[in-house]
Protein backbone atom coordinates (compact mmCIF):
# COMPACT_ATOMS: atom_id res chain seq x y z
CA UNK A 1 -55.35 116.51 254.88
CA UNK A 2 -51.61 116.84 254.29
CA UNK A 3 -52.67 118.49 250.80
CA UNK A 4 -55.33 120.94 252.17
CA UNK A 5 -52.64 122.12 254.86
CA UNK A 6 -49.30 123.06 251.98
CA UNK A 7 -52.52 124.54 249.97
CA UNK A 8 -53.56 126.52 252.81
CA UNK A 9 -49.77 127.51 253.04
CA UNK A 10 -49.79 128.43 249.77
CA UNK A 11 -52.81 130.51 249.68
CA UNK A 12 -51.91 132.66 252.53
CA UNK A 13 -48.54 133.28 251.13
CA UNK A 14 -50.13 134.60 248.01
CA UNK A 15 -52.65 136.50 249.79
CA UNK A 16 -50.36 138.19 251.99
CA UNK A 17 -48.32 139.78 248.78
CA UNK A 18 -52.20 141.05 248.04
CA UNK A 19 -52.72 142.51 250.88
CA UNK A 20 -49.33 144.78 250.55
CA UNK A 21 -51.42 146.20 247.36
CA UNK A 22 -55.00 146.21 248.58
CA UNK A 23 -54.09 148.48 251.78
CA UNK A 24 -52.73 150.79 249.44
CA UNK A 25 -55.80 150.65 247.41
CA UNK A 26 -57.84 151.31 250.36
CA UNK A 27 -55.99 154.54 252.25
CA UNK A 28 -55.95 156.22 248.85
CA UNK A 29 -59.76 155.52 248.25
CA UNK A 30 -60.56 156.11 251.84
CA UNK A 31 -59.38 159.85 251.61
CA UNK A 32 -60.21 160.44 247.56
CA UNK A 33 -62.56 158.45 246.91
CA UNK A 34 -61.94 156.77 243.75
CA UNK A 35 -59.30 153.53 242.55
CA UNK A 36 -56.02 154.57 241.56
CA UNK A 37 -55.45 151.93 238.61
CA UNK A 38 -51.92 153.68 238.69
CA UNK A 39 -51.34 151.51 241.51
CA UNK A 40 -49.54 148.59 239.74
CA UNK A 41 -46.90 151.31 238.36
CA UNK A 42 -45.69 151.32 241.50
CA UNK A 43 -45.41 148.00 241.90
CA UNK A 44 -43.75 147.50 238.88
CA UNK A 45 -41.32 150.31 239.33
CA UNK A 46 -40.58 148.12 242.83
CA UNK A 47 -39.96 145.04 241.21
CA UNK A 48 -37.89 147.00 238.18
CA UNK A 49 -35.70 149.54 240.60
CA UNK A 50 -34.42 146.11 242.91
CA UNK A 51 -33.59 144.09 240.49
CA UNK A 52 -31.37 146.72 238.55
CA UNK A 53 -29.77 147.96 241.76
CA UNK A 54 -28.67 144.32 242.82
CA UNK A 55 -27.50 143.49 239.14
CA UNK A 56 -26.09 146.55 238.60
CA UNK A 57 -24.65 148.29 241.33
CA UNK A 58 -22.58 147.08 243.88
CA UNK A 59 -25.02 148.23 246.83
CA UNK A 60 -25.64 145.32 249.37
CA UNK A 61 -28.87 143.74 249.43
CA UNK A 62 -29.68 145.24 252.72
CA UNK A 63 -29.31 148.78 251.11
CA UNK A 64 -30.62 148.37 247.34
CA UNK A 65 -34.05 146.22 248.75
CA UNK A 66 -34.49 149.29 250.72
CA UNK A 67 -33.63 151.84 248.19
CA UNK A 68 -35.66 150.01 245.58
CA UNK A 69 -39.34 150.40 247.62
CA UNK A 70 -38.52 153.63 248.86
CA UNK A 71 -38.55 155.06 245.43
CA UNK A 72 -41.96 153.06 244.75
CA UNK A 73 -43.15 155.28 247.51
CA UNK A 74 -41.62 158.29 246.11
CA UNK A 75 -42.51 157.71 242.61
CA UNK A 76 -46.16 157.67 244.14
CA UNK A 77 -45.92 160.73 246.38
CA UNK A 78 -44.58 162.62 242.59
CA UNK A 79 -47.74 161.06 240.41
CA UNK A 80 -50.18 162.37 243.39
CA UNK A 81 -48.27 165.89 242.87
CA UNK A 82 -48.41 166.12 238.94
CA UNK A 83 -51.54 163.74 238.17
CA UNK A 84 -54.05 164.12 241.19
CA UNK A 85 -53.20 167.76 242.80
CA UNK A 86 -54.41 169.20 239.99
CA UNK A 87 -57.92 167.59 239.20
CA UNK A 88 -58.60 168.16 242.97
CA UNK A 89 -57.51 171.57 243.16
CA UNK A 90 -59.97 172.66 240.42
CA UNK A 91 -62.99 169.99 241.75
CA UNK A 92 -62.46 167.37 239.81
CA UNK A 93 -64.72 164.97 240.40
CA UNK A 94 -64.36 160.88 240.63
CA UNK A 95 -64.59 160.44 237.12
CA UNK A 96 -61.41 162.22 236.30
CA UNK A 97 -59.31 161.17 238.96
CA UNK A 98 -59.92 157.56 237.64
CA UNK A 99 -59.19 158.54 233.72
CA UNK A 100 -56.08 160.51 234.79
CA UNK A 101 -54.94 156.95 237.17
CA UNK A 102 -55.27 154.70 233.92
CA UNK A 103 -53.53 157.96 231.71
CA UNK A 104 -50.77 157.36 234.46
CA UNK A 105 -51.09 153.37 234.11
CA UNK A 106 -50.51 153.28 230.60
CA UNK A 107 -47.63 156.16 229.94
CA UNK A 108 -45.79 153.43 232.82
CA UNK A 109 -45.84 150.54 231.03
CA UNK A 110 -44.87 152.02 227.65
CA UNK A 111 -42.62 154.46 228.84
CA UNK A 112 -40.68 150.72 230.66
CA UNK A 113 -40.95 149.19 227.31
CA UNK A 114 -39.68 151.61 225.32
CA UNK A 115 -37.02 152.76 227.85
CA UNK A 116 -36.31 149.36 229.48
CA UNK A 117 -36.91 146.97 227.21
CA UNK A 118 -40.39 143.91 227.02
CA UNK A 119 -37.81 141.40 228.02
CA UNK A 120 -38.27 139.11 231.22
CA UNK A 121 -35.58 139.44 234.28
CA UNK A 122 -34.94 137.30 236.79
CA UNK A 123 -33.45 138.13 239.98
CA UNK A 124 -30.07 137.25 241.29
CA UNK A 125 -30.81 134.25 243.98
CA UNK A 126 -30.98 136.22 247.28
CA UNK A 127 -32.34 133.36 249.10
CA UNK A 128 -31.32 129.32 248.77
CA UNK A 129 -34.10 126.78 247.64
CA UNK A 130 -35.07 125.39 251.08
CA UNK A 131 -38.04 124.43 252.40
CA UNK A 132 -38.68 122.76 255.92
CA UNK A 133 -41.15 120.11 256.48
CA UNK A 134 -43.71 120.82 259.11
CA UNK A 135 -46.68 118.27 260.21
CA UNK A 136 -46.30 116.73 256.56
CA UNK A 137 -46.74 119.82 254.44
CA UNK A 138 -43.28 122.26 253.42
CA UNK A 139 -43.19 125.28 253.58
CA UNK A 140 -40.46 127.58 251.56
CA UNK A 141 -37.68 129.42 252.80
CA UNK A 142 -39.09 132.76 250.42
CA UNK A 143 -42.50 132.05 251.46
CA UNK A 144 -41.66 132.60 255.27
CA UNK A 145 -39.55 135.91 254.68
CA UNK A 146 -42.41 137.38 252.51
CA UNK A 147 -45.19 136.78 255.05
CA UNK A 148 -43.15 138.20 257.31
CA UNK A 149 -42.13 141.35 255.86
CA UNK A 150 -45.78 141.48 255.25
CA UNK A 151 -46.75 141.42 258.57
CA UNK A 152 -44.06 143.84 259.62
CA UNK A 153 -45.49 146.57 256.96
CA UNK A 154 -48.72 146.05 257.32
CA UNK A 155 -48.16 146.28 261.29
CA UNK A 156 -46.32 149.10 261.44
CA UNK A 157 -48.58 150.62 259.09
CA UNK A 158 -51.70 150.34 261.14
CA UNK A 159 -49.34 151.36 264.60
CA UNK A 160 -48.80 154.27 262.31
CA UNK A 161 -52.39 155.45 261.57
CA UNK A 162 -53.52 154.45 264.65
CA UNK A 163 -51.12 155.70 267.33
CA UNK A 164 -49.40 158.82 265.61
CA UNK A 165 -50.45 162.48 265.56
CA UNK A 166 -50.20 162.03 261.19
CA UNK A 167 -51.91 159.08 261.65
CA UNK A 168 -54.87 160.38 263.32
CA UNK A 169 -55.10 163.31 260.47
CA UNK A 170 -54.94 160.43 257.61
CA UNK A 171 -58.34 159.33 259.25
CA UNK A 172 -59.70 163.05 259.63
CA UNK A 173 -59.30 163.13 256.13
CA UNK A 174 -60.22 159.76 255.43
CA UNK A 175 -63.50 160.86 256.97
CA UNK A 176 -64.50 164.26 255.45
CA UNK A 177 -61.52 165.78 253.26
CA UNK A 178 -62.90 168.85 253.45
CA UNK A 179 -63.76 169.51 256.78
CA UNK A 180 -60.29 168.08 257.90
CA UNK A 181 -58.53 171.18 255.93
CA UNK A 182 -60.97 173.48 257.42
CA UNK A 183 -59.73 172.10 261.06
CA UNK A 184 -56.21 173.10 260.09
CA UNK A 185 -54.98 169.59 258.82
CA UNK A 186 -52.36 170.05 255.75
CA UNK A 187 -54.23 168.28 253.30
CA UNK A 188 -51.73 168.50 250.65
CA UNK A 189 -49.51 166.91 252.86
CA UNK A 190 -51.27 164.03 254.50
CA UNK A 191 -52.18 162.93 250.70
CA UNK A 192 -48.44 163.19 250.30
CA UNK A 193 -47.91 160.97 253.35
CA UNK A 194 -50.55 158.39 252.24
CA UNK A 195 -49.05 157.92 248.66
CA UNK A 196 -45.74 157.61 249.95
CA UNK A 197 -46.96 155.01 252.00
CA UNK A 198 -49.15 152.76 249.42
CA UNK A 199 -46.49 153.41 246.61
CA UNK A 200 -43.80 151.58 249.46
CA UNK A 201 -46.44 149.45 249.82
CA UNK A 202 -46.83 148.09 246.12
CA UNK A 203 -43.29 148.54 245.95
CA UNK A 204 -42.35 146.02 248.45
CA UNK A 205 -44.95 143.60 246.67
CA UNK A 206 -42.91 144.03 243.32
CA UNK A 207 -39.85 142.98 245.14
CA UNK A 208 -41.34 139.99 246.73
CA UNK A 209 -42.73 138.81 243.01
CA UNK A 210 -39.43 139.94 241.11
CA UNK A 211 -37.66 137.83 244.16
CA UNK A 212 -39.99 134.64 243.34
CA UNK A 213 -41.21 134.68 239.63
CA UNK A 214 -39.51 137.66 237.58
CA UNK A 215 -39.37 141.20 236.28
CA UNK A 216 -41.62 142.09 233.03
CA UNK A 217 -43.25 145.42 232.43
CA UNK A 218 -46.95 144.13 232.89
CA UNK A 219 -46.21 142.92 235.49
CA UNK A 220 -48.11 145.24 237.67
CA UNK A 221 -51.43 144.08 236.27
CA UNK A 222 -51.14 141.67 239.09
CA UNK A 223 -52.63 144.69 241.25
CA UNK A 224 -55.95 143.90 239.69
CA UNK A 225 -55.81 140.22 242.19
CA UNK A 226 -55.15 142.99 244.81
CA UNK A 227 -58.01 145.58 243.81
CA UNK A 228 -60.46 142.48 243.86
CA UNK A 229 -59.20 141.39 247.26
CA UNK A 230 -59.78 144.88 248.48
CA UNK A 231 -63.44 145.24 247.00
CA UNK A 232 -64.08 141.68 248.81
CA UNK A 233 -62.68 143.21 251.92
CA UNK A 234 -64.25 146.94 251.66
CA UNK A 235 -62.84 149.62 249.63
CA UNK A 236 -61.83 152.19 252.76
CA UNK A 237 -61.15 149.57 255.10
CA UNK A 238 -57.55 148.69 256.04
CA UNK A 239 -58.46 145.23 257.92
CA UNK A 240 -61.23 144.36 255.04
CA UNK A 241 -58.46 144.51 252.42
CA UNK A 242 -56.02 142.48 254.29
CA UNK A 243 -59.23 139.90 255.13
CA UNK A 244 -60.24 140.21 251.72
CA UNK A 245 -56.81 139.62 250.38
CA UNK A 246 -55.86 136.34 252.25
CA UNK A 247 -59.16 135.12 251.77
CA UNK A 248 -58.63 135.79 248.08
CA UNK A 249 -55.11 133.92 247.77
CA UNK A 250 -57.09 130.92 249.67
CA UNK A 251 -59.65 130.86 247.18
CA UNK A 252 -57.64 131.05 243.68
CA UNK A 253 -54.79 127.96 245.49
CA UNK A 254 -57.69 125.65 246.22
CA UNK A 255 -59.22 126.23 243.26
CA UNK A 256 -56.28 125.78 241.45
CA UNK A 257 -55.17 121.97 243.35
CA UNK A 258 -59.01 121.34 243.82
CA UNK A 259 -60.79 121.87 240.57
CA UNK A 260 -58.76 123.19 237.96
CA UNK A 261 -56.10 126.05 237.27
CA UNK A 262 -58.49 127.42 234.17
CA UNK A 263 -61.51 127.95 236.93
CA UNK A 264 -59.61 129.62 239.04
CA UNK A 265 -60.13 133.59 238.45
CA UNK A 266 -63.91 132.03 237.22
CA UNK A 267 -64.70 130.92 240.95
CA UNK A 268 -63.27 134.07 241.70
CA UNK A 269 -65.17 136.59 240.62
CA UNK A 270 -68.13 134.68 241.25
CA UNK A 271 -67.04 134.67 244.71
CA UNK A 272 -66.84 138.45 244.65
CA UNK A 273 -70.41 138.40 243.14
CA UNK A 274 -72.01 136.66 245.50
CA UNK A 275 -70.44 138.73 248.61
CA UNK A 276 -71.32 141.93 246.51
CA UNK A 277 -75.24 140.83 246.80
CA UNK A 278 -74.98 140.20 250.34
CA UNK A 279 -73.03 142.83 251.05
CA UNK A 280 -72.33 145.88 248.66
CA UNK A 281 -69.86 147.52 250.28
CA UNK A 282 -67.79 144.50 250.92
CA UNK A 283 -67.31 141.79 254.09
CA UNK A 284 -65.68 144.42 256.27
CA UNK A 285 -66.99 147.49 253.82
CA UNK A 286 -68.88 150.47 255.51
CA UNK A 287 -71.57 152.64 253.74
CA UNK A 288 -70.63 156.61 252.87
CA UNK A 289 -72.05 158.79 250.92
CA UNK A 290 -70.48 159.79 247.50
CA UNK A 291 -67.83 162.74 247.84
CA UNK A 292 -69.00 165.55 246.24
């Protein structure tokens, strides 16, 4: 019993740093309809920007952790400027927003290796190597401040869409993009608002995995965990991809201590399978018709 509890631990602890990733997955395809595989760029440039302004500045932590996902979040508001505007100004359609995402994806990663450098980087140790013992199962010092900070984000993220004036023209848009810009909302703007927020998003994620495994330019493939999370959730839906997500974390850690490491993206995938029979649009998923 002792086992399944530190399992269950561990799973949500993963599934949390998902969820960071998968809400950003879901505002941006809520409003344009399509997955923005440019979404673990941000994450790495998270993961890349804290560790080189702790190691090599002389910022404290409390200012570069900051700094670091804020220009995640800006990096992202810039791509949706250069990459997306564009296509969507001339009525582009789905296809080409998702070609011009993995153009985006892969001028990242080998614009990091050939600027930065393939190497691994480890963080400097921010917090000590503590755990504390609870009903015979441990739980880690890192572990605790992660889920937290991912509670805080994701909190103030849904007090933001939910209770503020932007917030309630993210979900105009999020329901009809073009009607919402006939009704006077910016629509330039809230897209601005909405990458800003899922690039901060990812970028916090990189942090928290630079903080507990290390820095390496593919390292933002690990948004693809996140994009399945958010398809088992519901693309579109903000409390399906956090669902989705933890359920996702619990699934790969049991797999992993229960059967075997090698089975665990196997099991899955099958998982998401069998969900995607019941339910096509997801556990939490609602149907819409295509964007045209």
């Amino acid at each position: 019993m002792a086992r399944l509890a530190q399992q269950t631990v561990n799973g949500l602890s993963i599934g949390s740093i998902y969820a960071l990733v998968a809400v950003g997955y879901s505002l941006i395809y809520s409003i344009l309809q399509f997955s923005n595989f440019a979404h673990g760029s941000f994450l790495a440039a998270g993961a890349y920007s804290g560790f080189f302004l702790l190691t090599m500045t002389s910022l404290p932590v409390y200012v570069s952790i900051p700094l670091a996902f804020a220009f995640s979040g800006i990096m992202a508001a810039i791509v949706e400027r250069l990459a997306y505007r564009p296509i969507r100004a001339r009525g582009g359609r789905t296809l080409y927003f998702i070609i011009a995402s993995m153009g985006v994806s892969i001028f990242c990663e080998h614009f990091t290796i050939a600027g930065i450098g393939a190497q691994y980087r480890t963080y400097p140790t921010l917090l000590p190597y503590r755990s504390f013992e609870v009903g015979g199962f441990s739980i880690g010092i890192l572990d605790i401040v992660s889920a937290v900070v991912a509670i805080i984000s994701l909190a103030g993220l849904q007090y933001f869409i939910t209770r503020t004036k932007t917030g309630t023209a993210i979900r105009a848009a999020a329901f009809d993009l073009q009607i919402a810009g006939v009704m006077g909302i910016n629509v330039d703007r809230i897209l601005t608002v909405v990458f800003l927020f899922a690039g901060t998003l990812a970028g916090i994620a990189g942090i928290i995995l630079g903080i507990k495994y290390t820095v390496y330019p593919q390292i933002g493939y690990l948004t693809t965990k996140a994009f399945v999370g958010a398809v088992f959730g519901g693309l579109g839906s903000m409390p399906g991809a956090i669902v989705g997500s933890l359920l996702l974390g619990l699934i790969e850690t049991y797999t992993a201590a229960f059967i075997s490491s090698t089975m665990r993206d196997l099991v899955v995938f099958v998982a998401l399978i069998l969900v995607l029979l019941v339910r096509p649009n997801g556990l939490m998923g609602v149907y819409t018709e295509e964007k045209v």
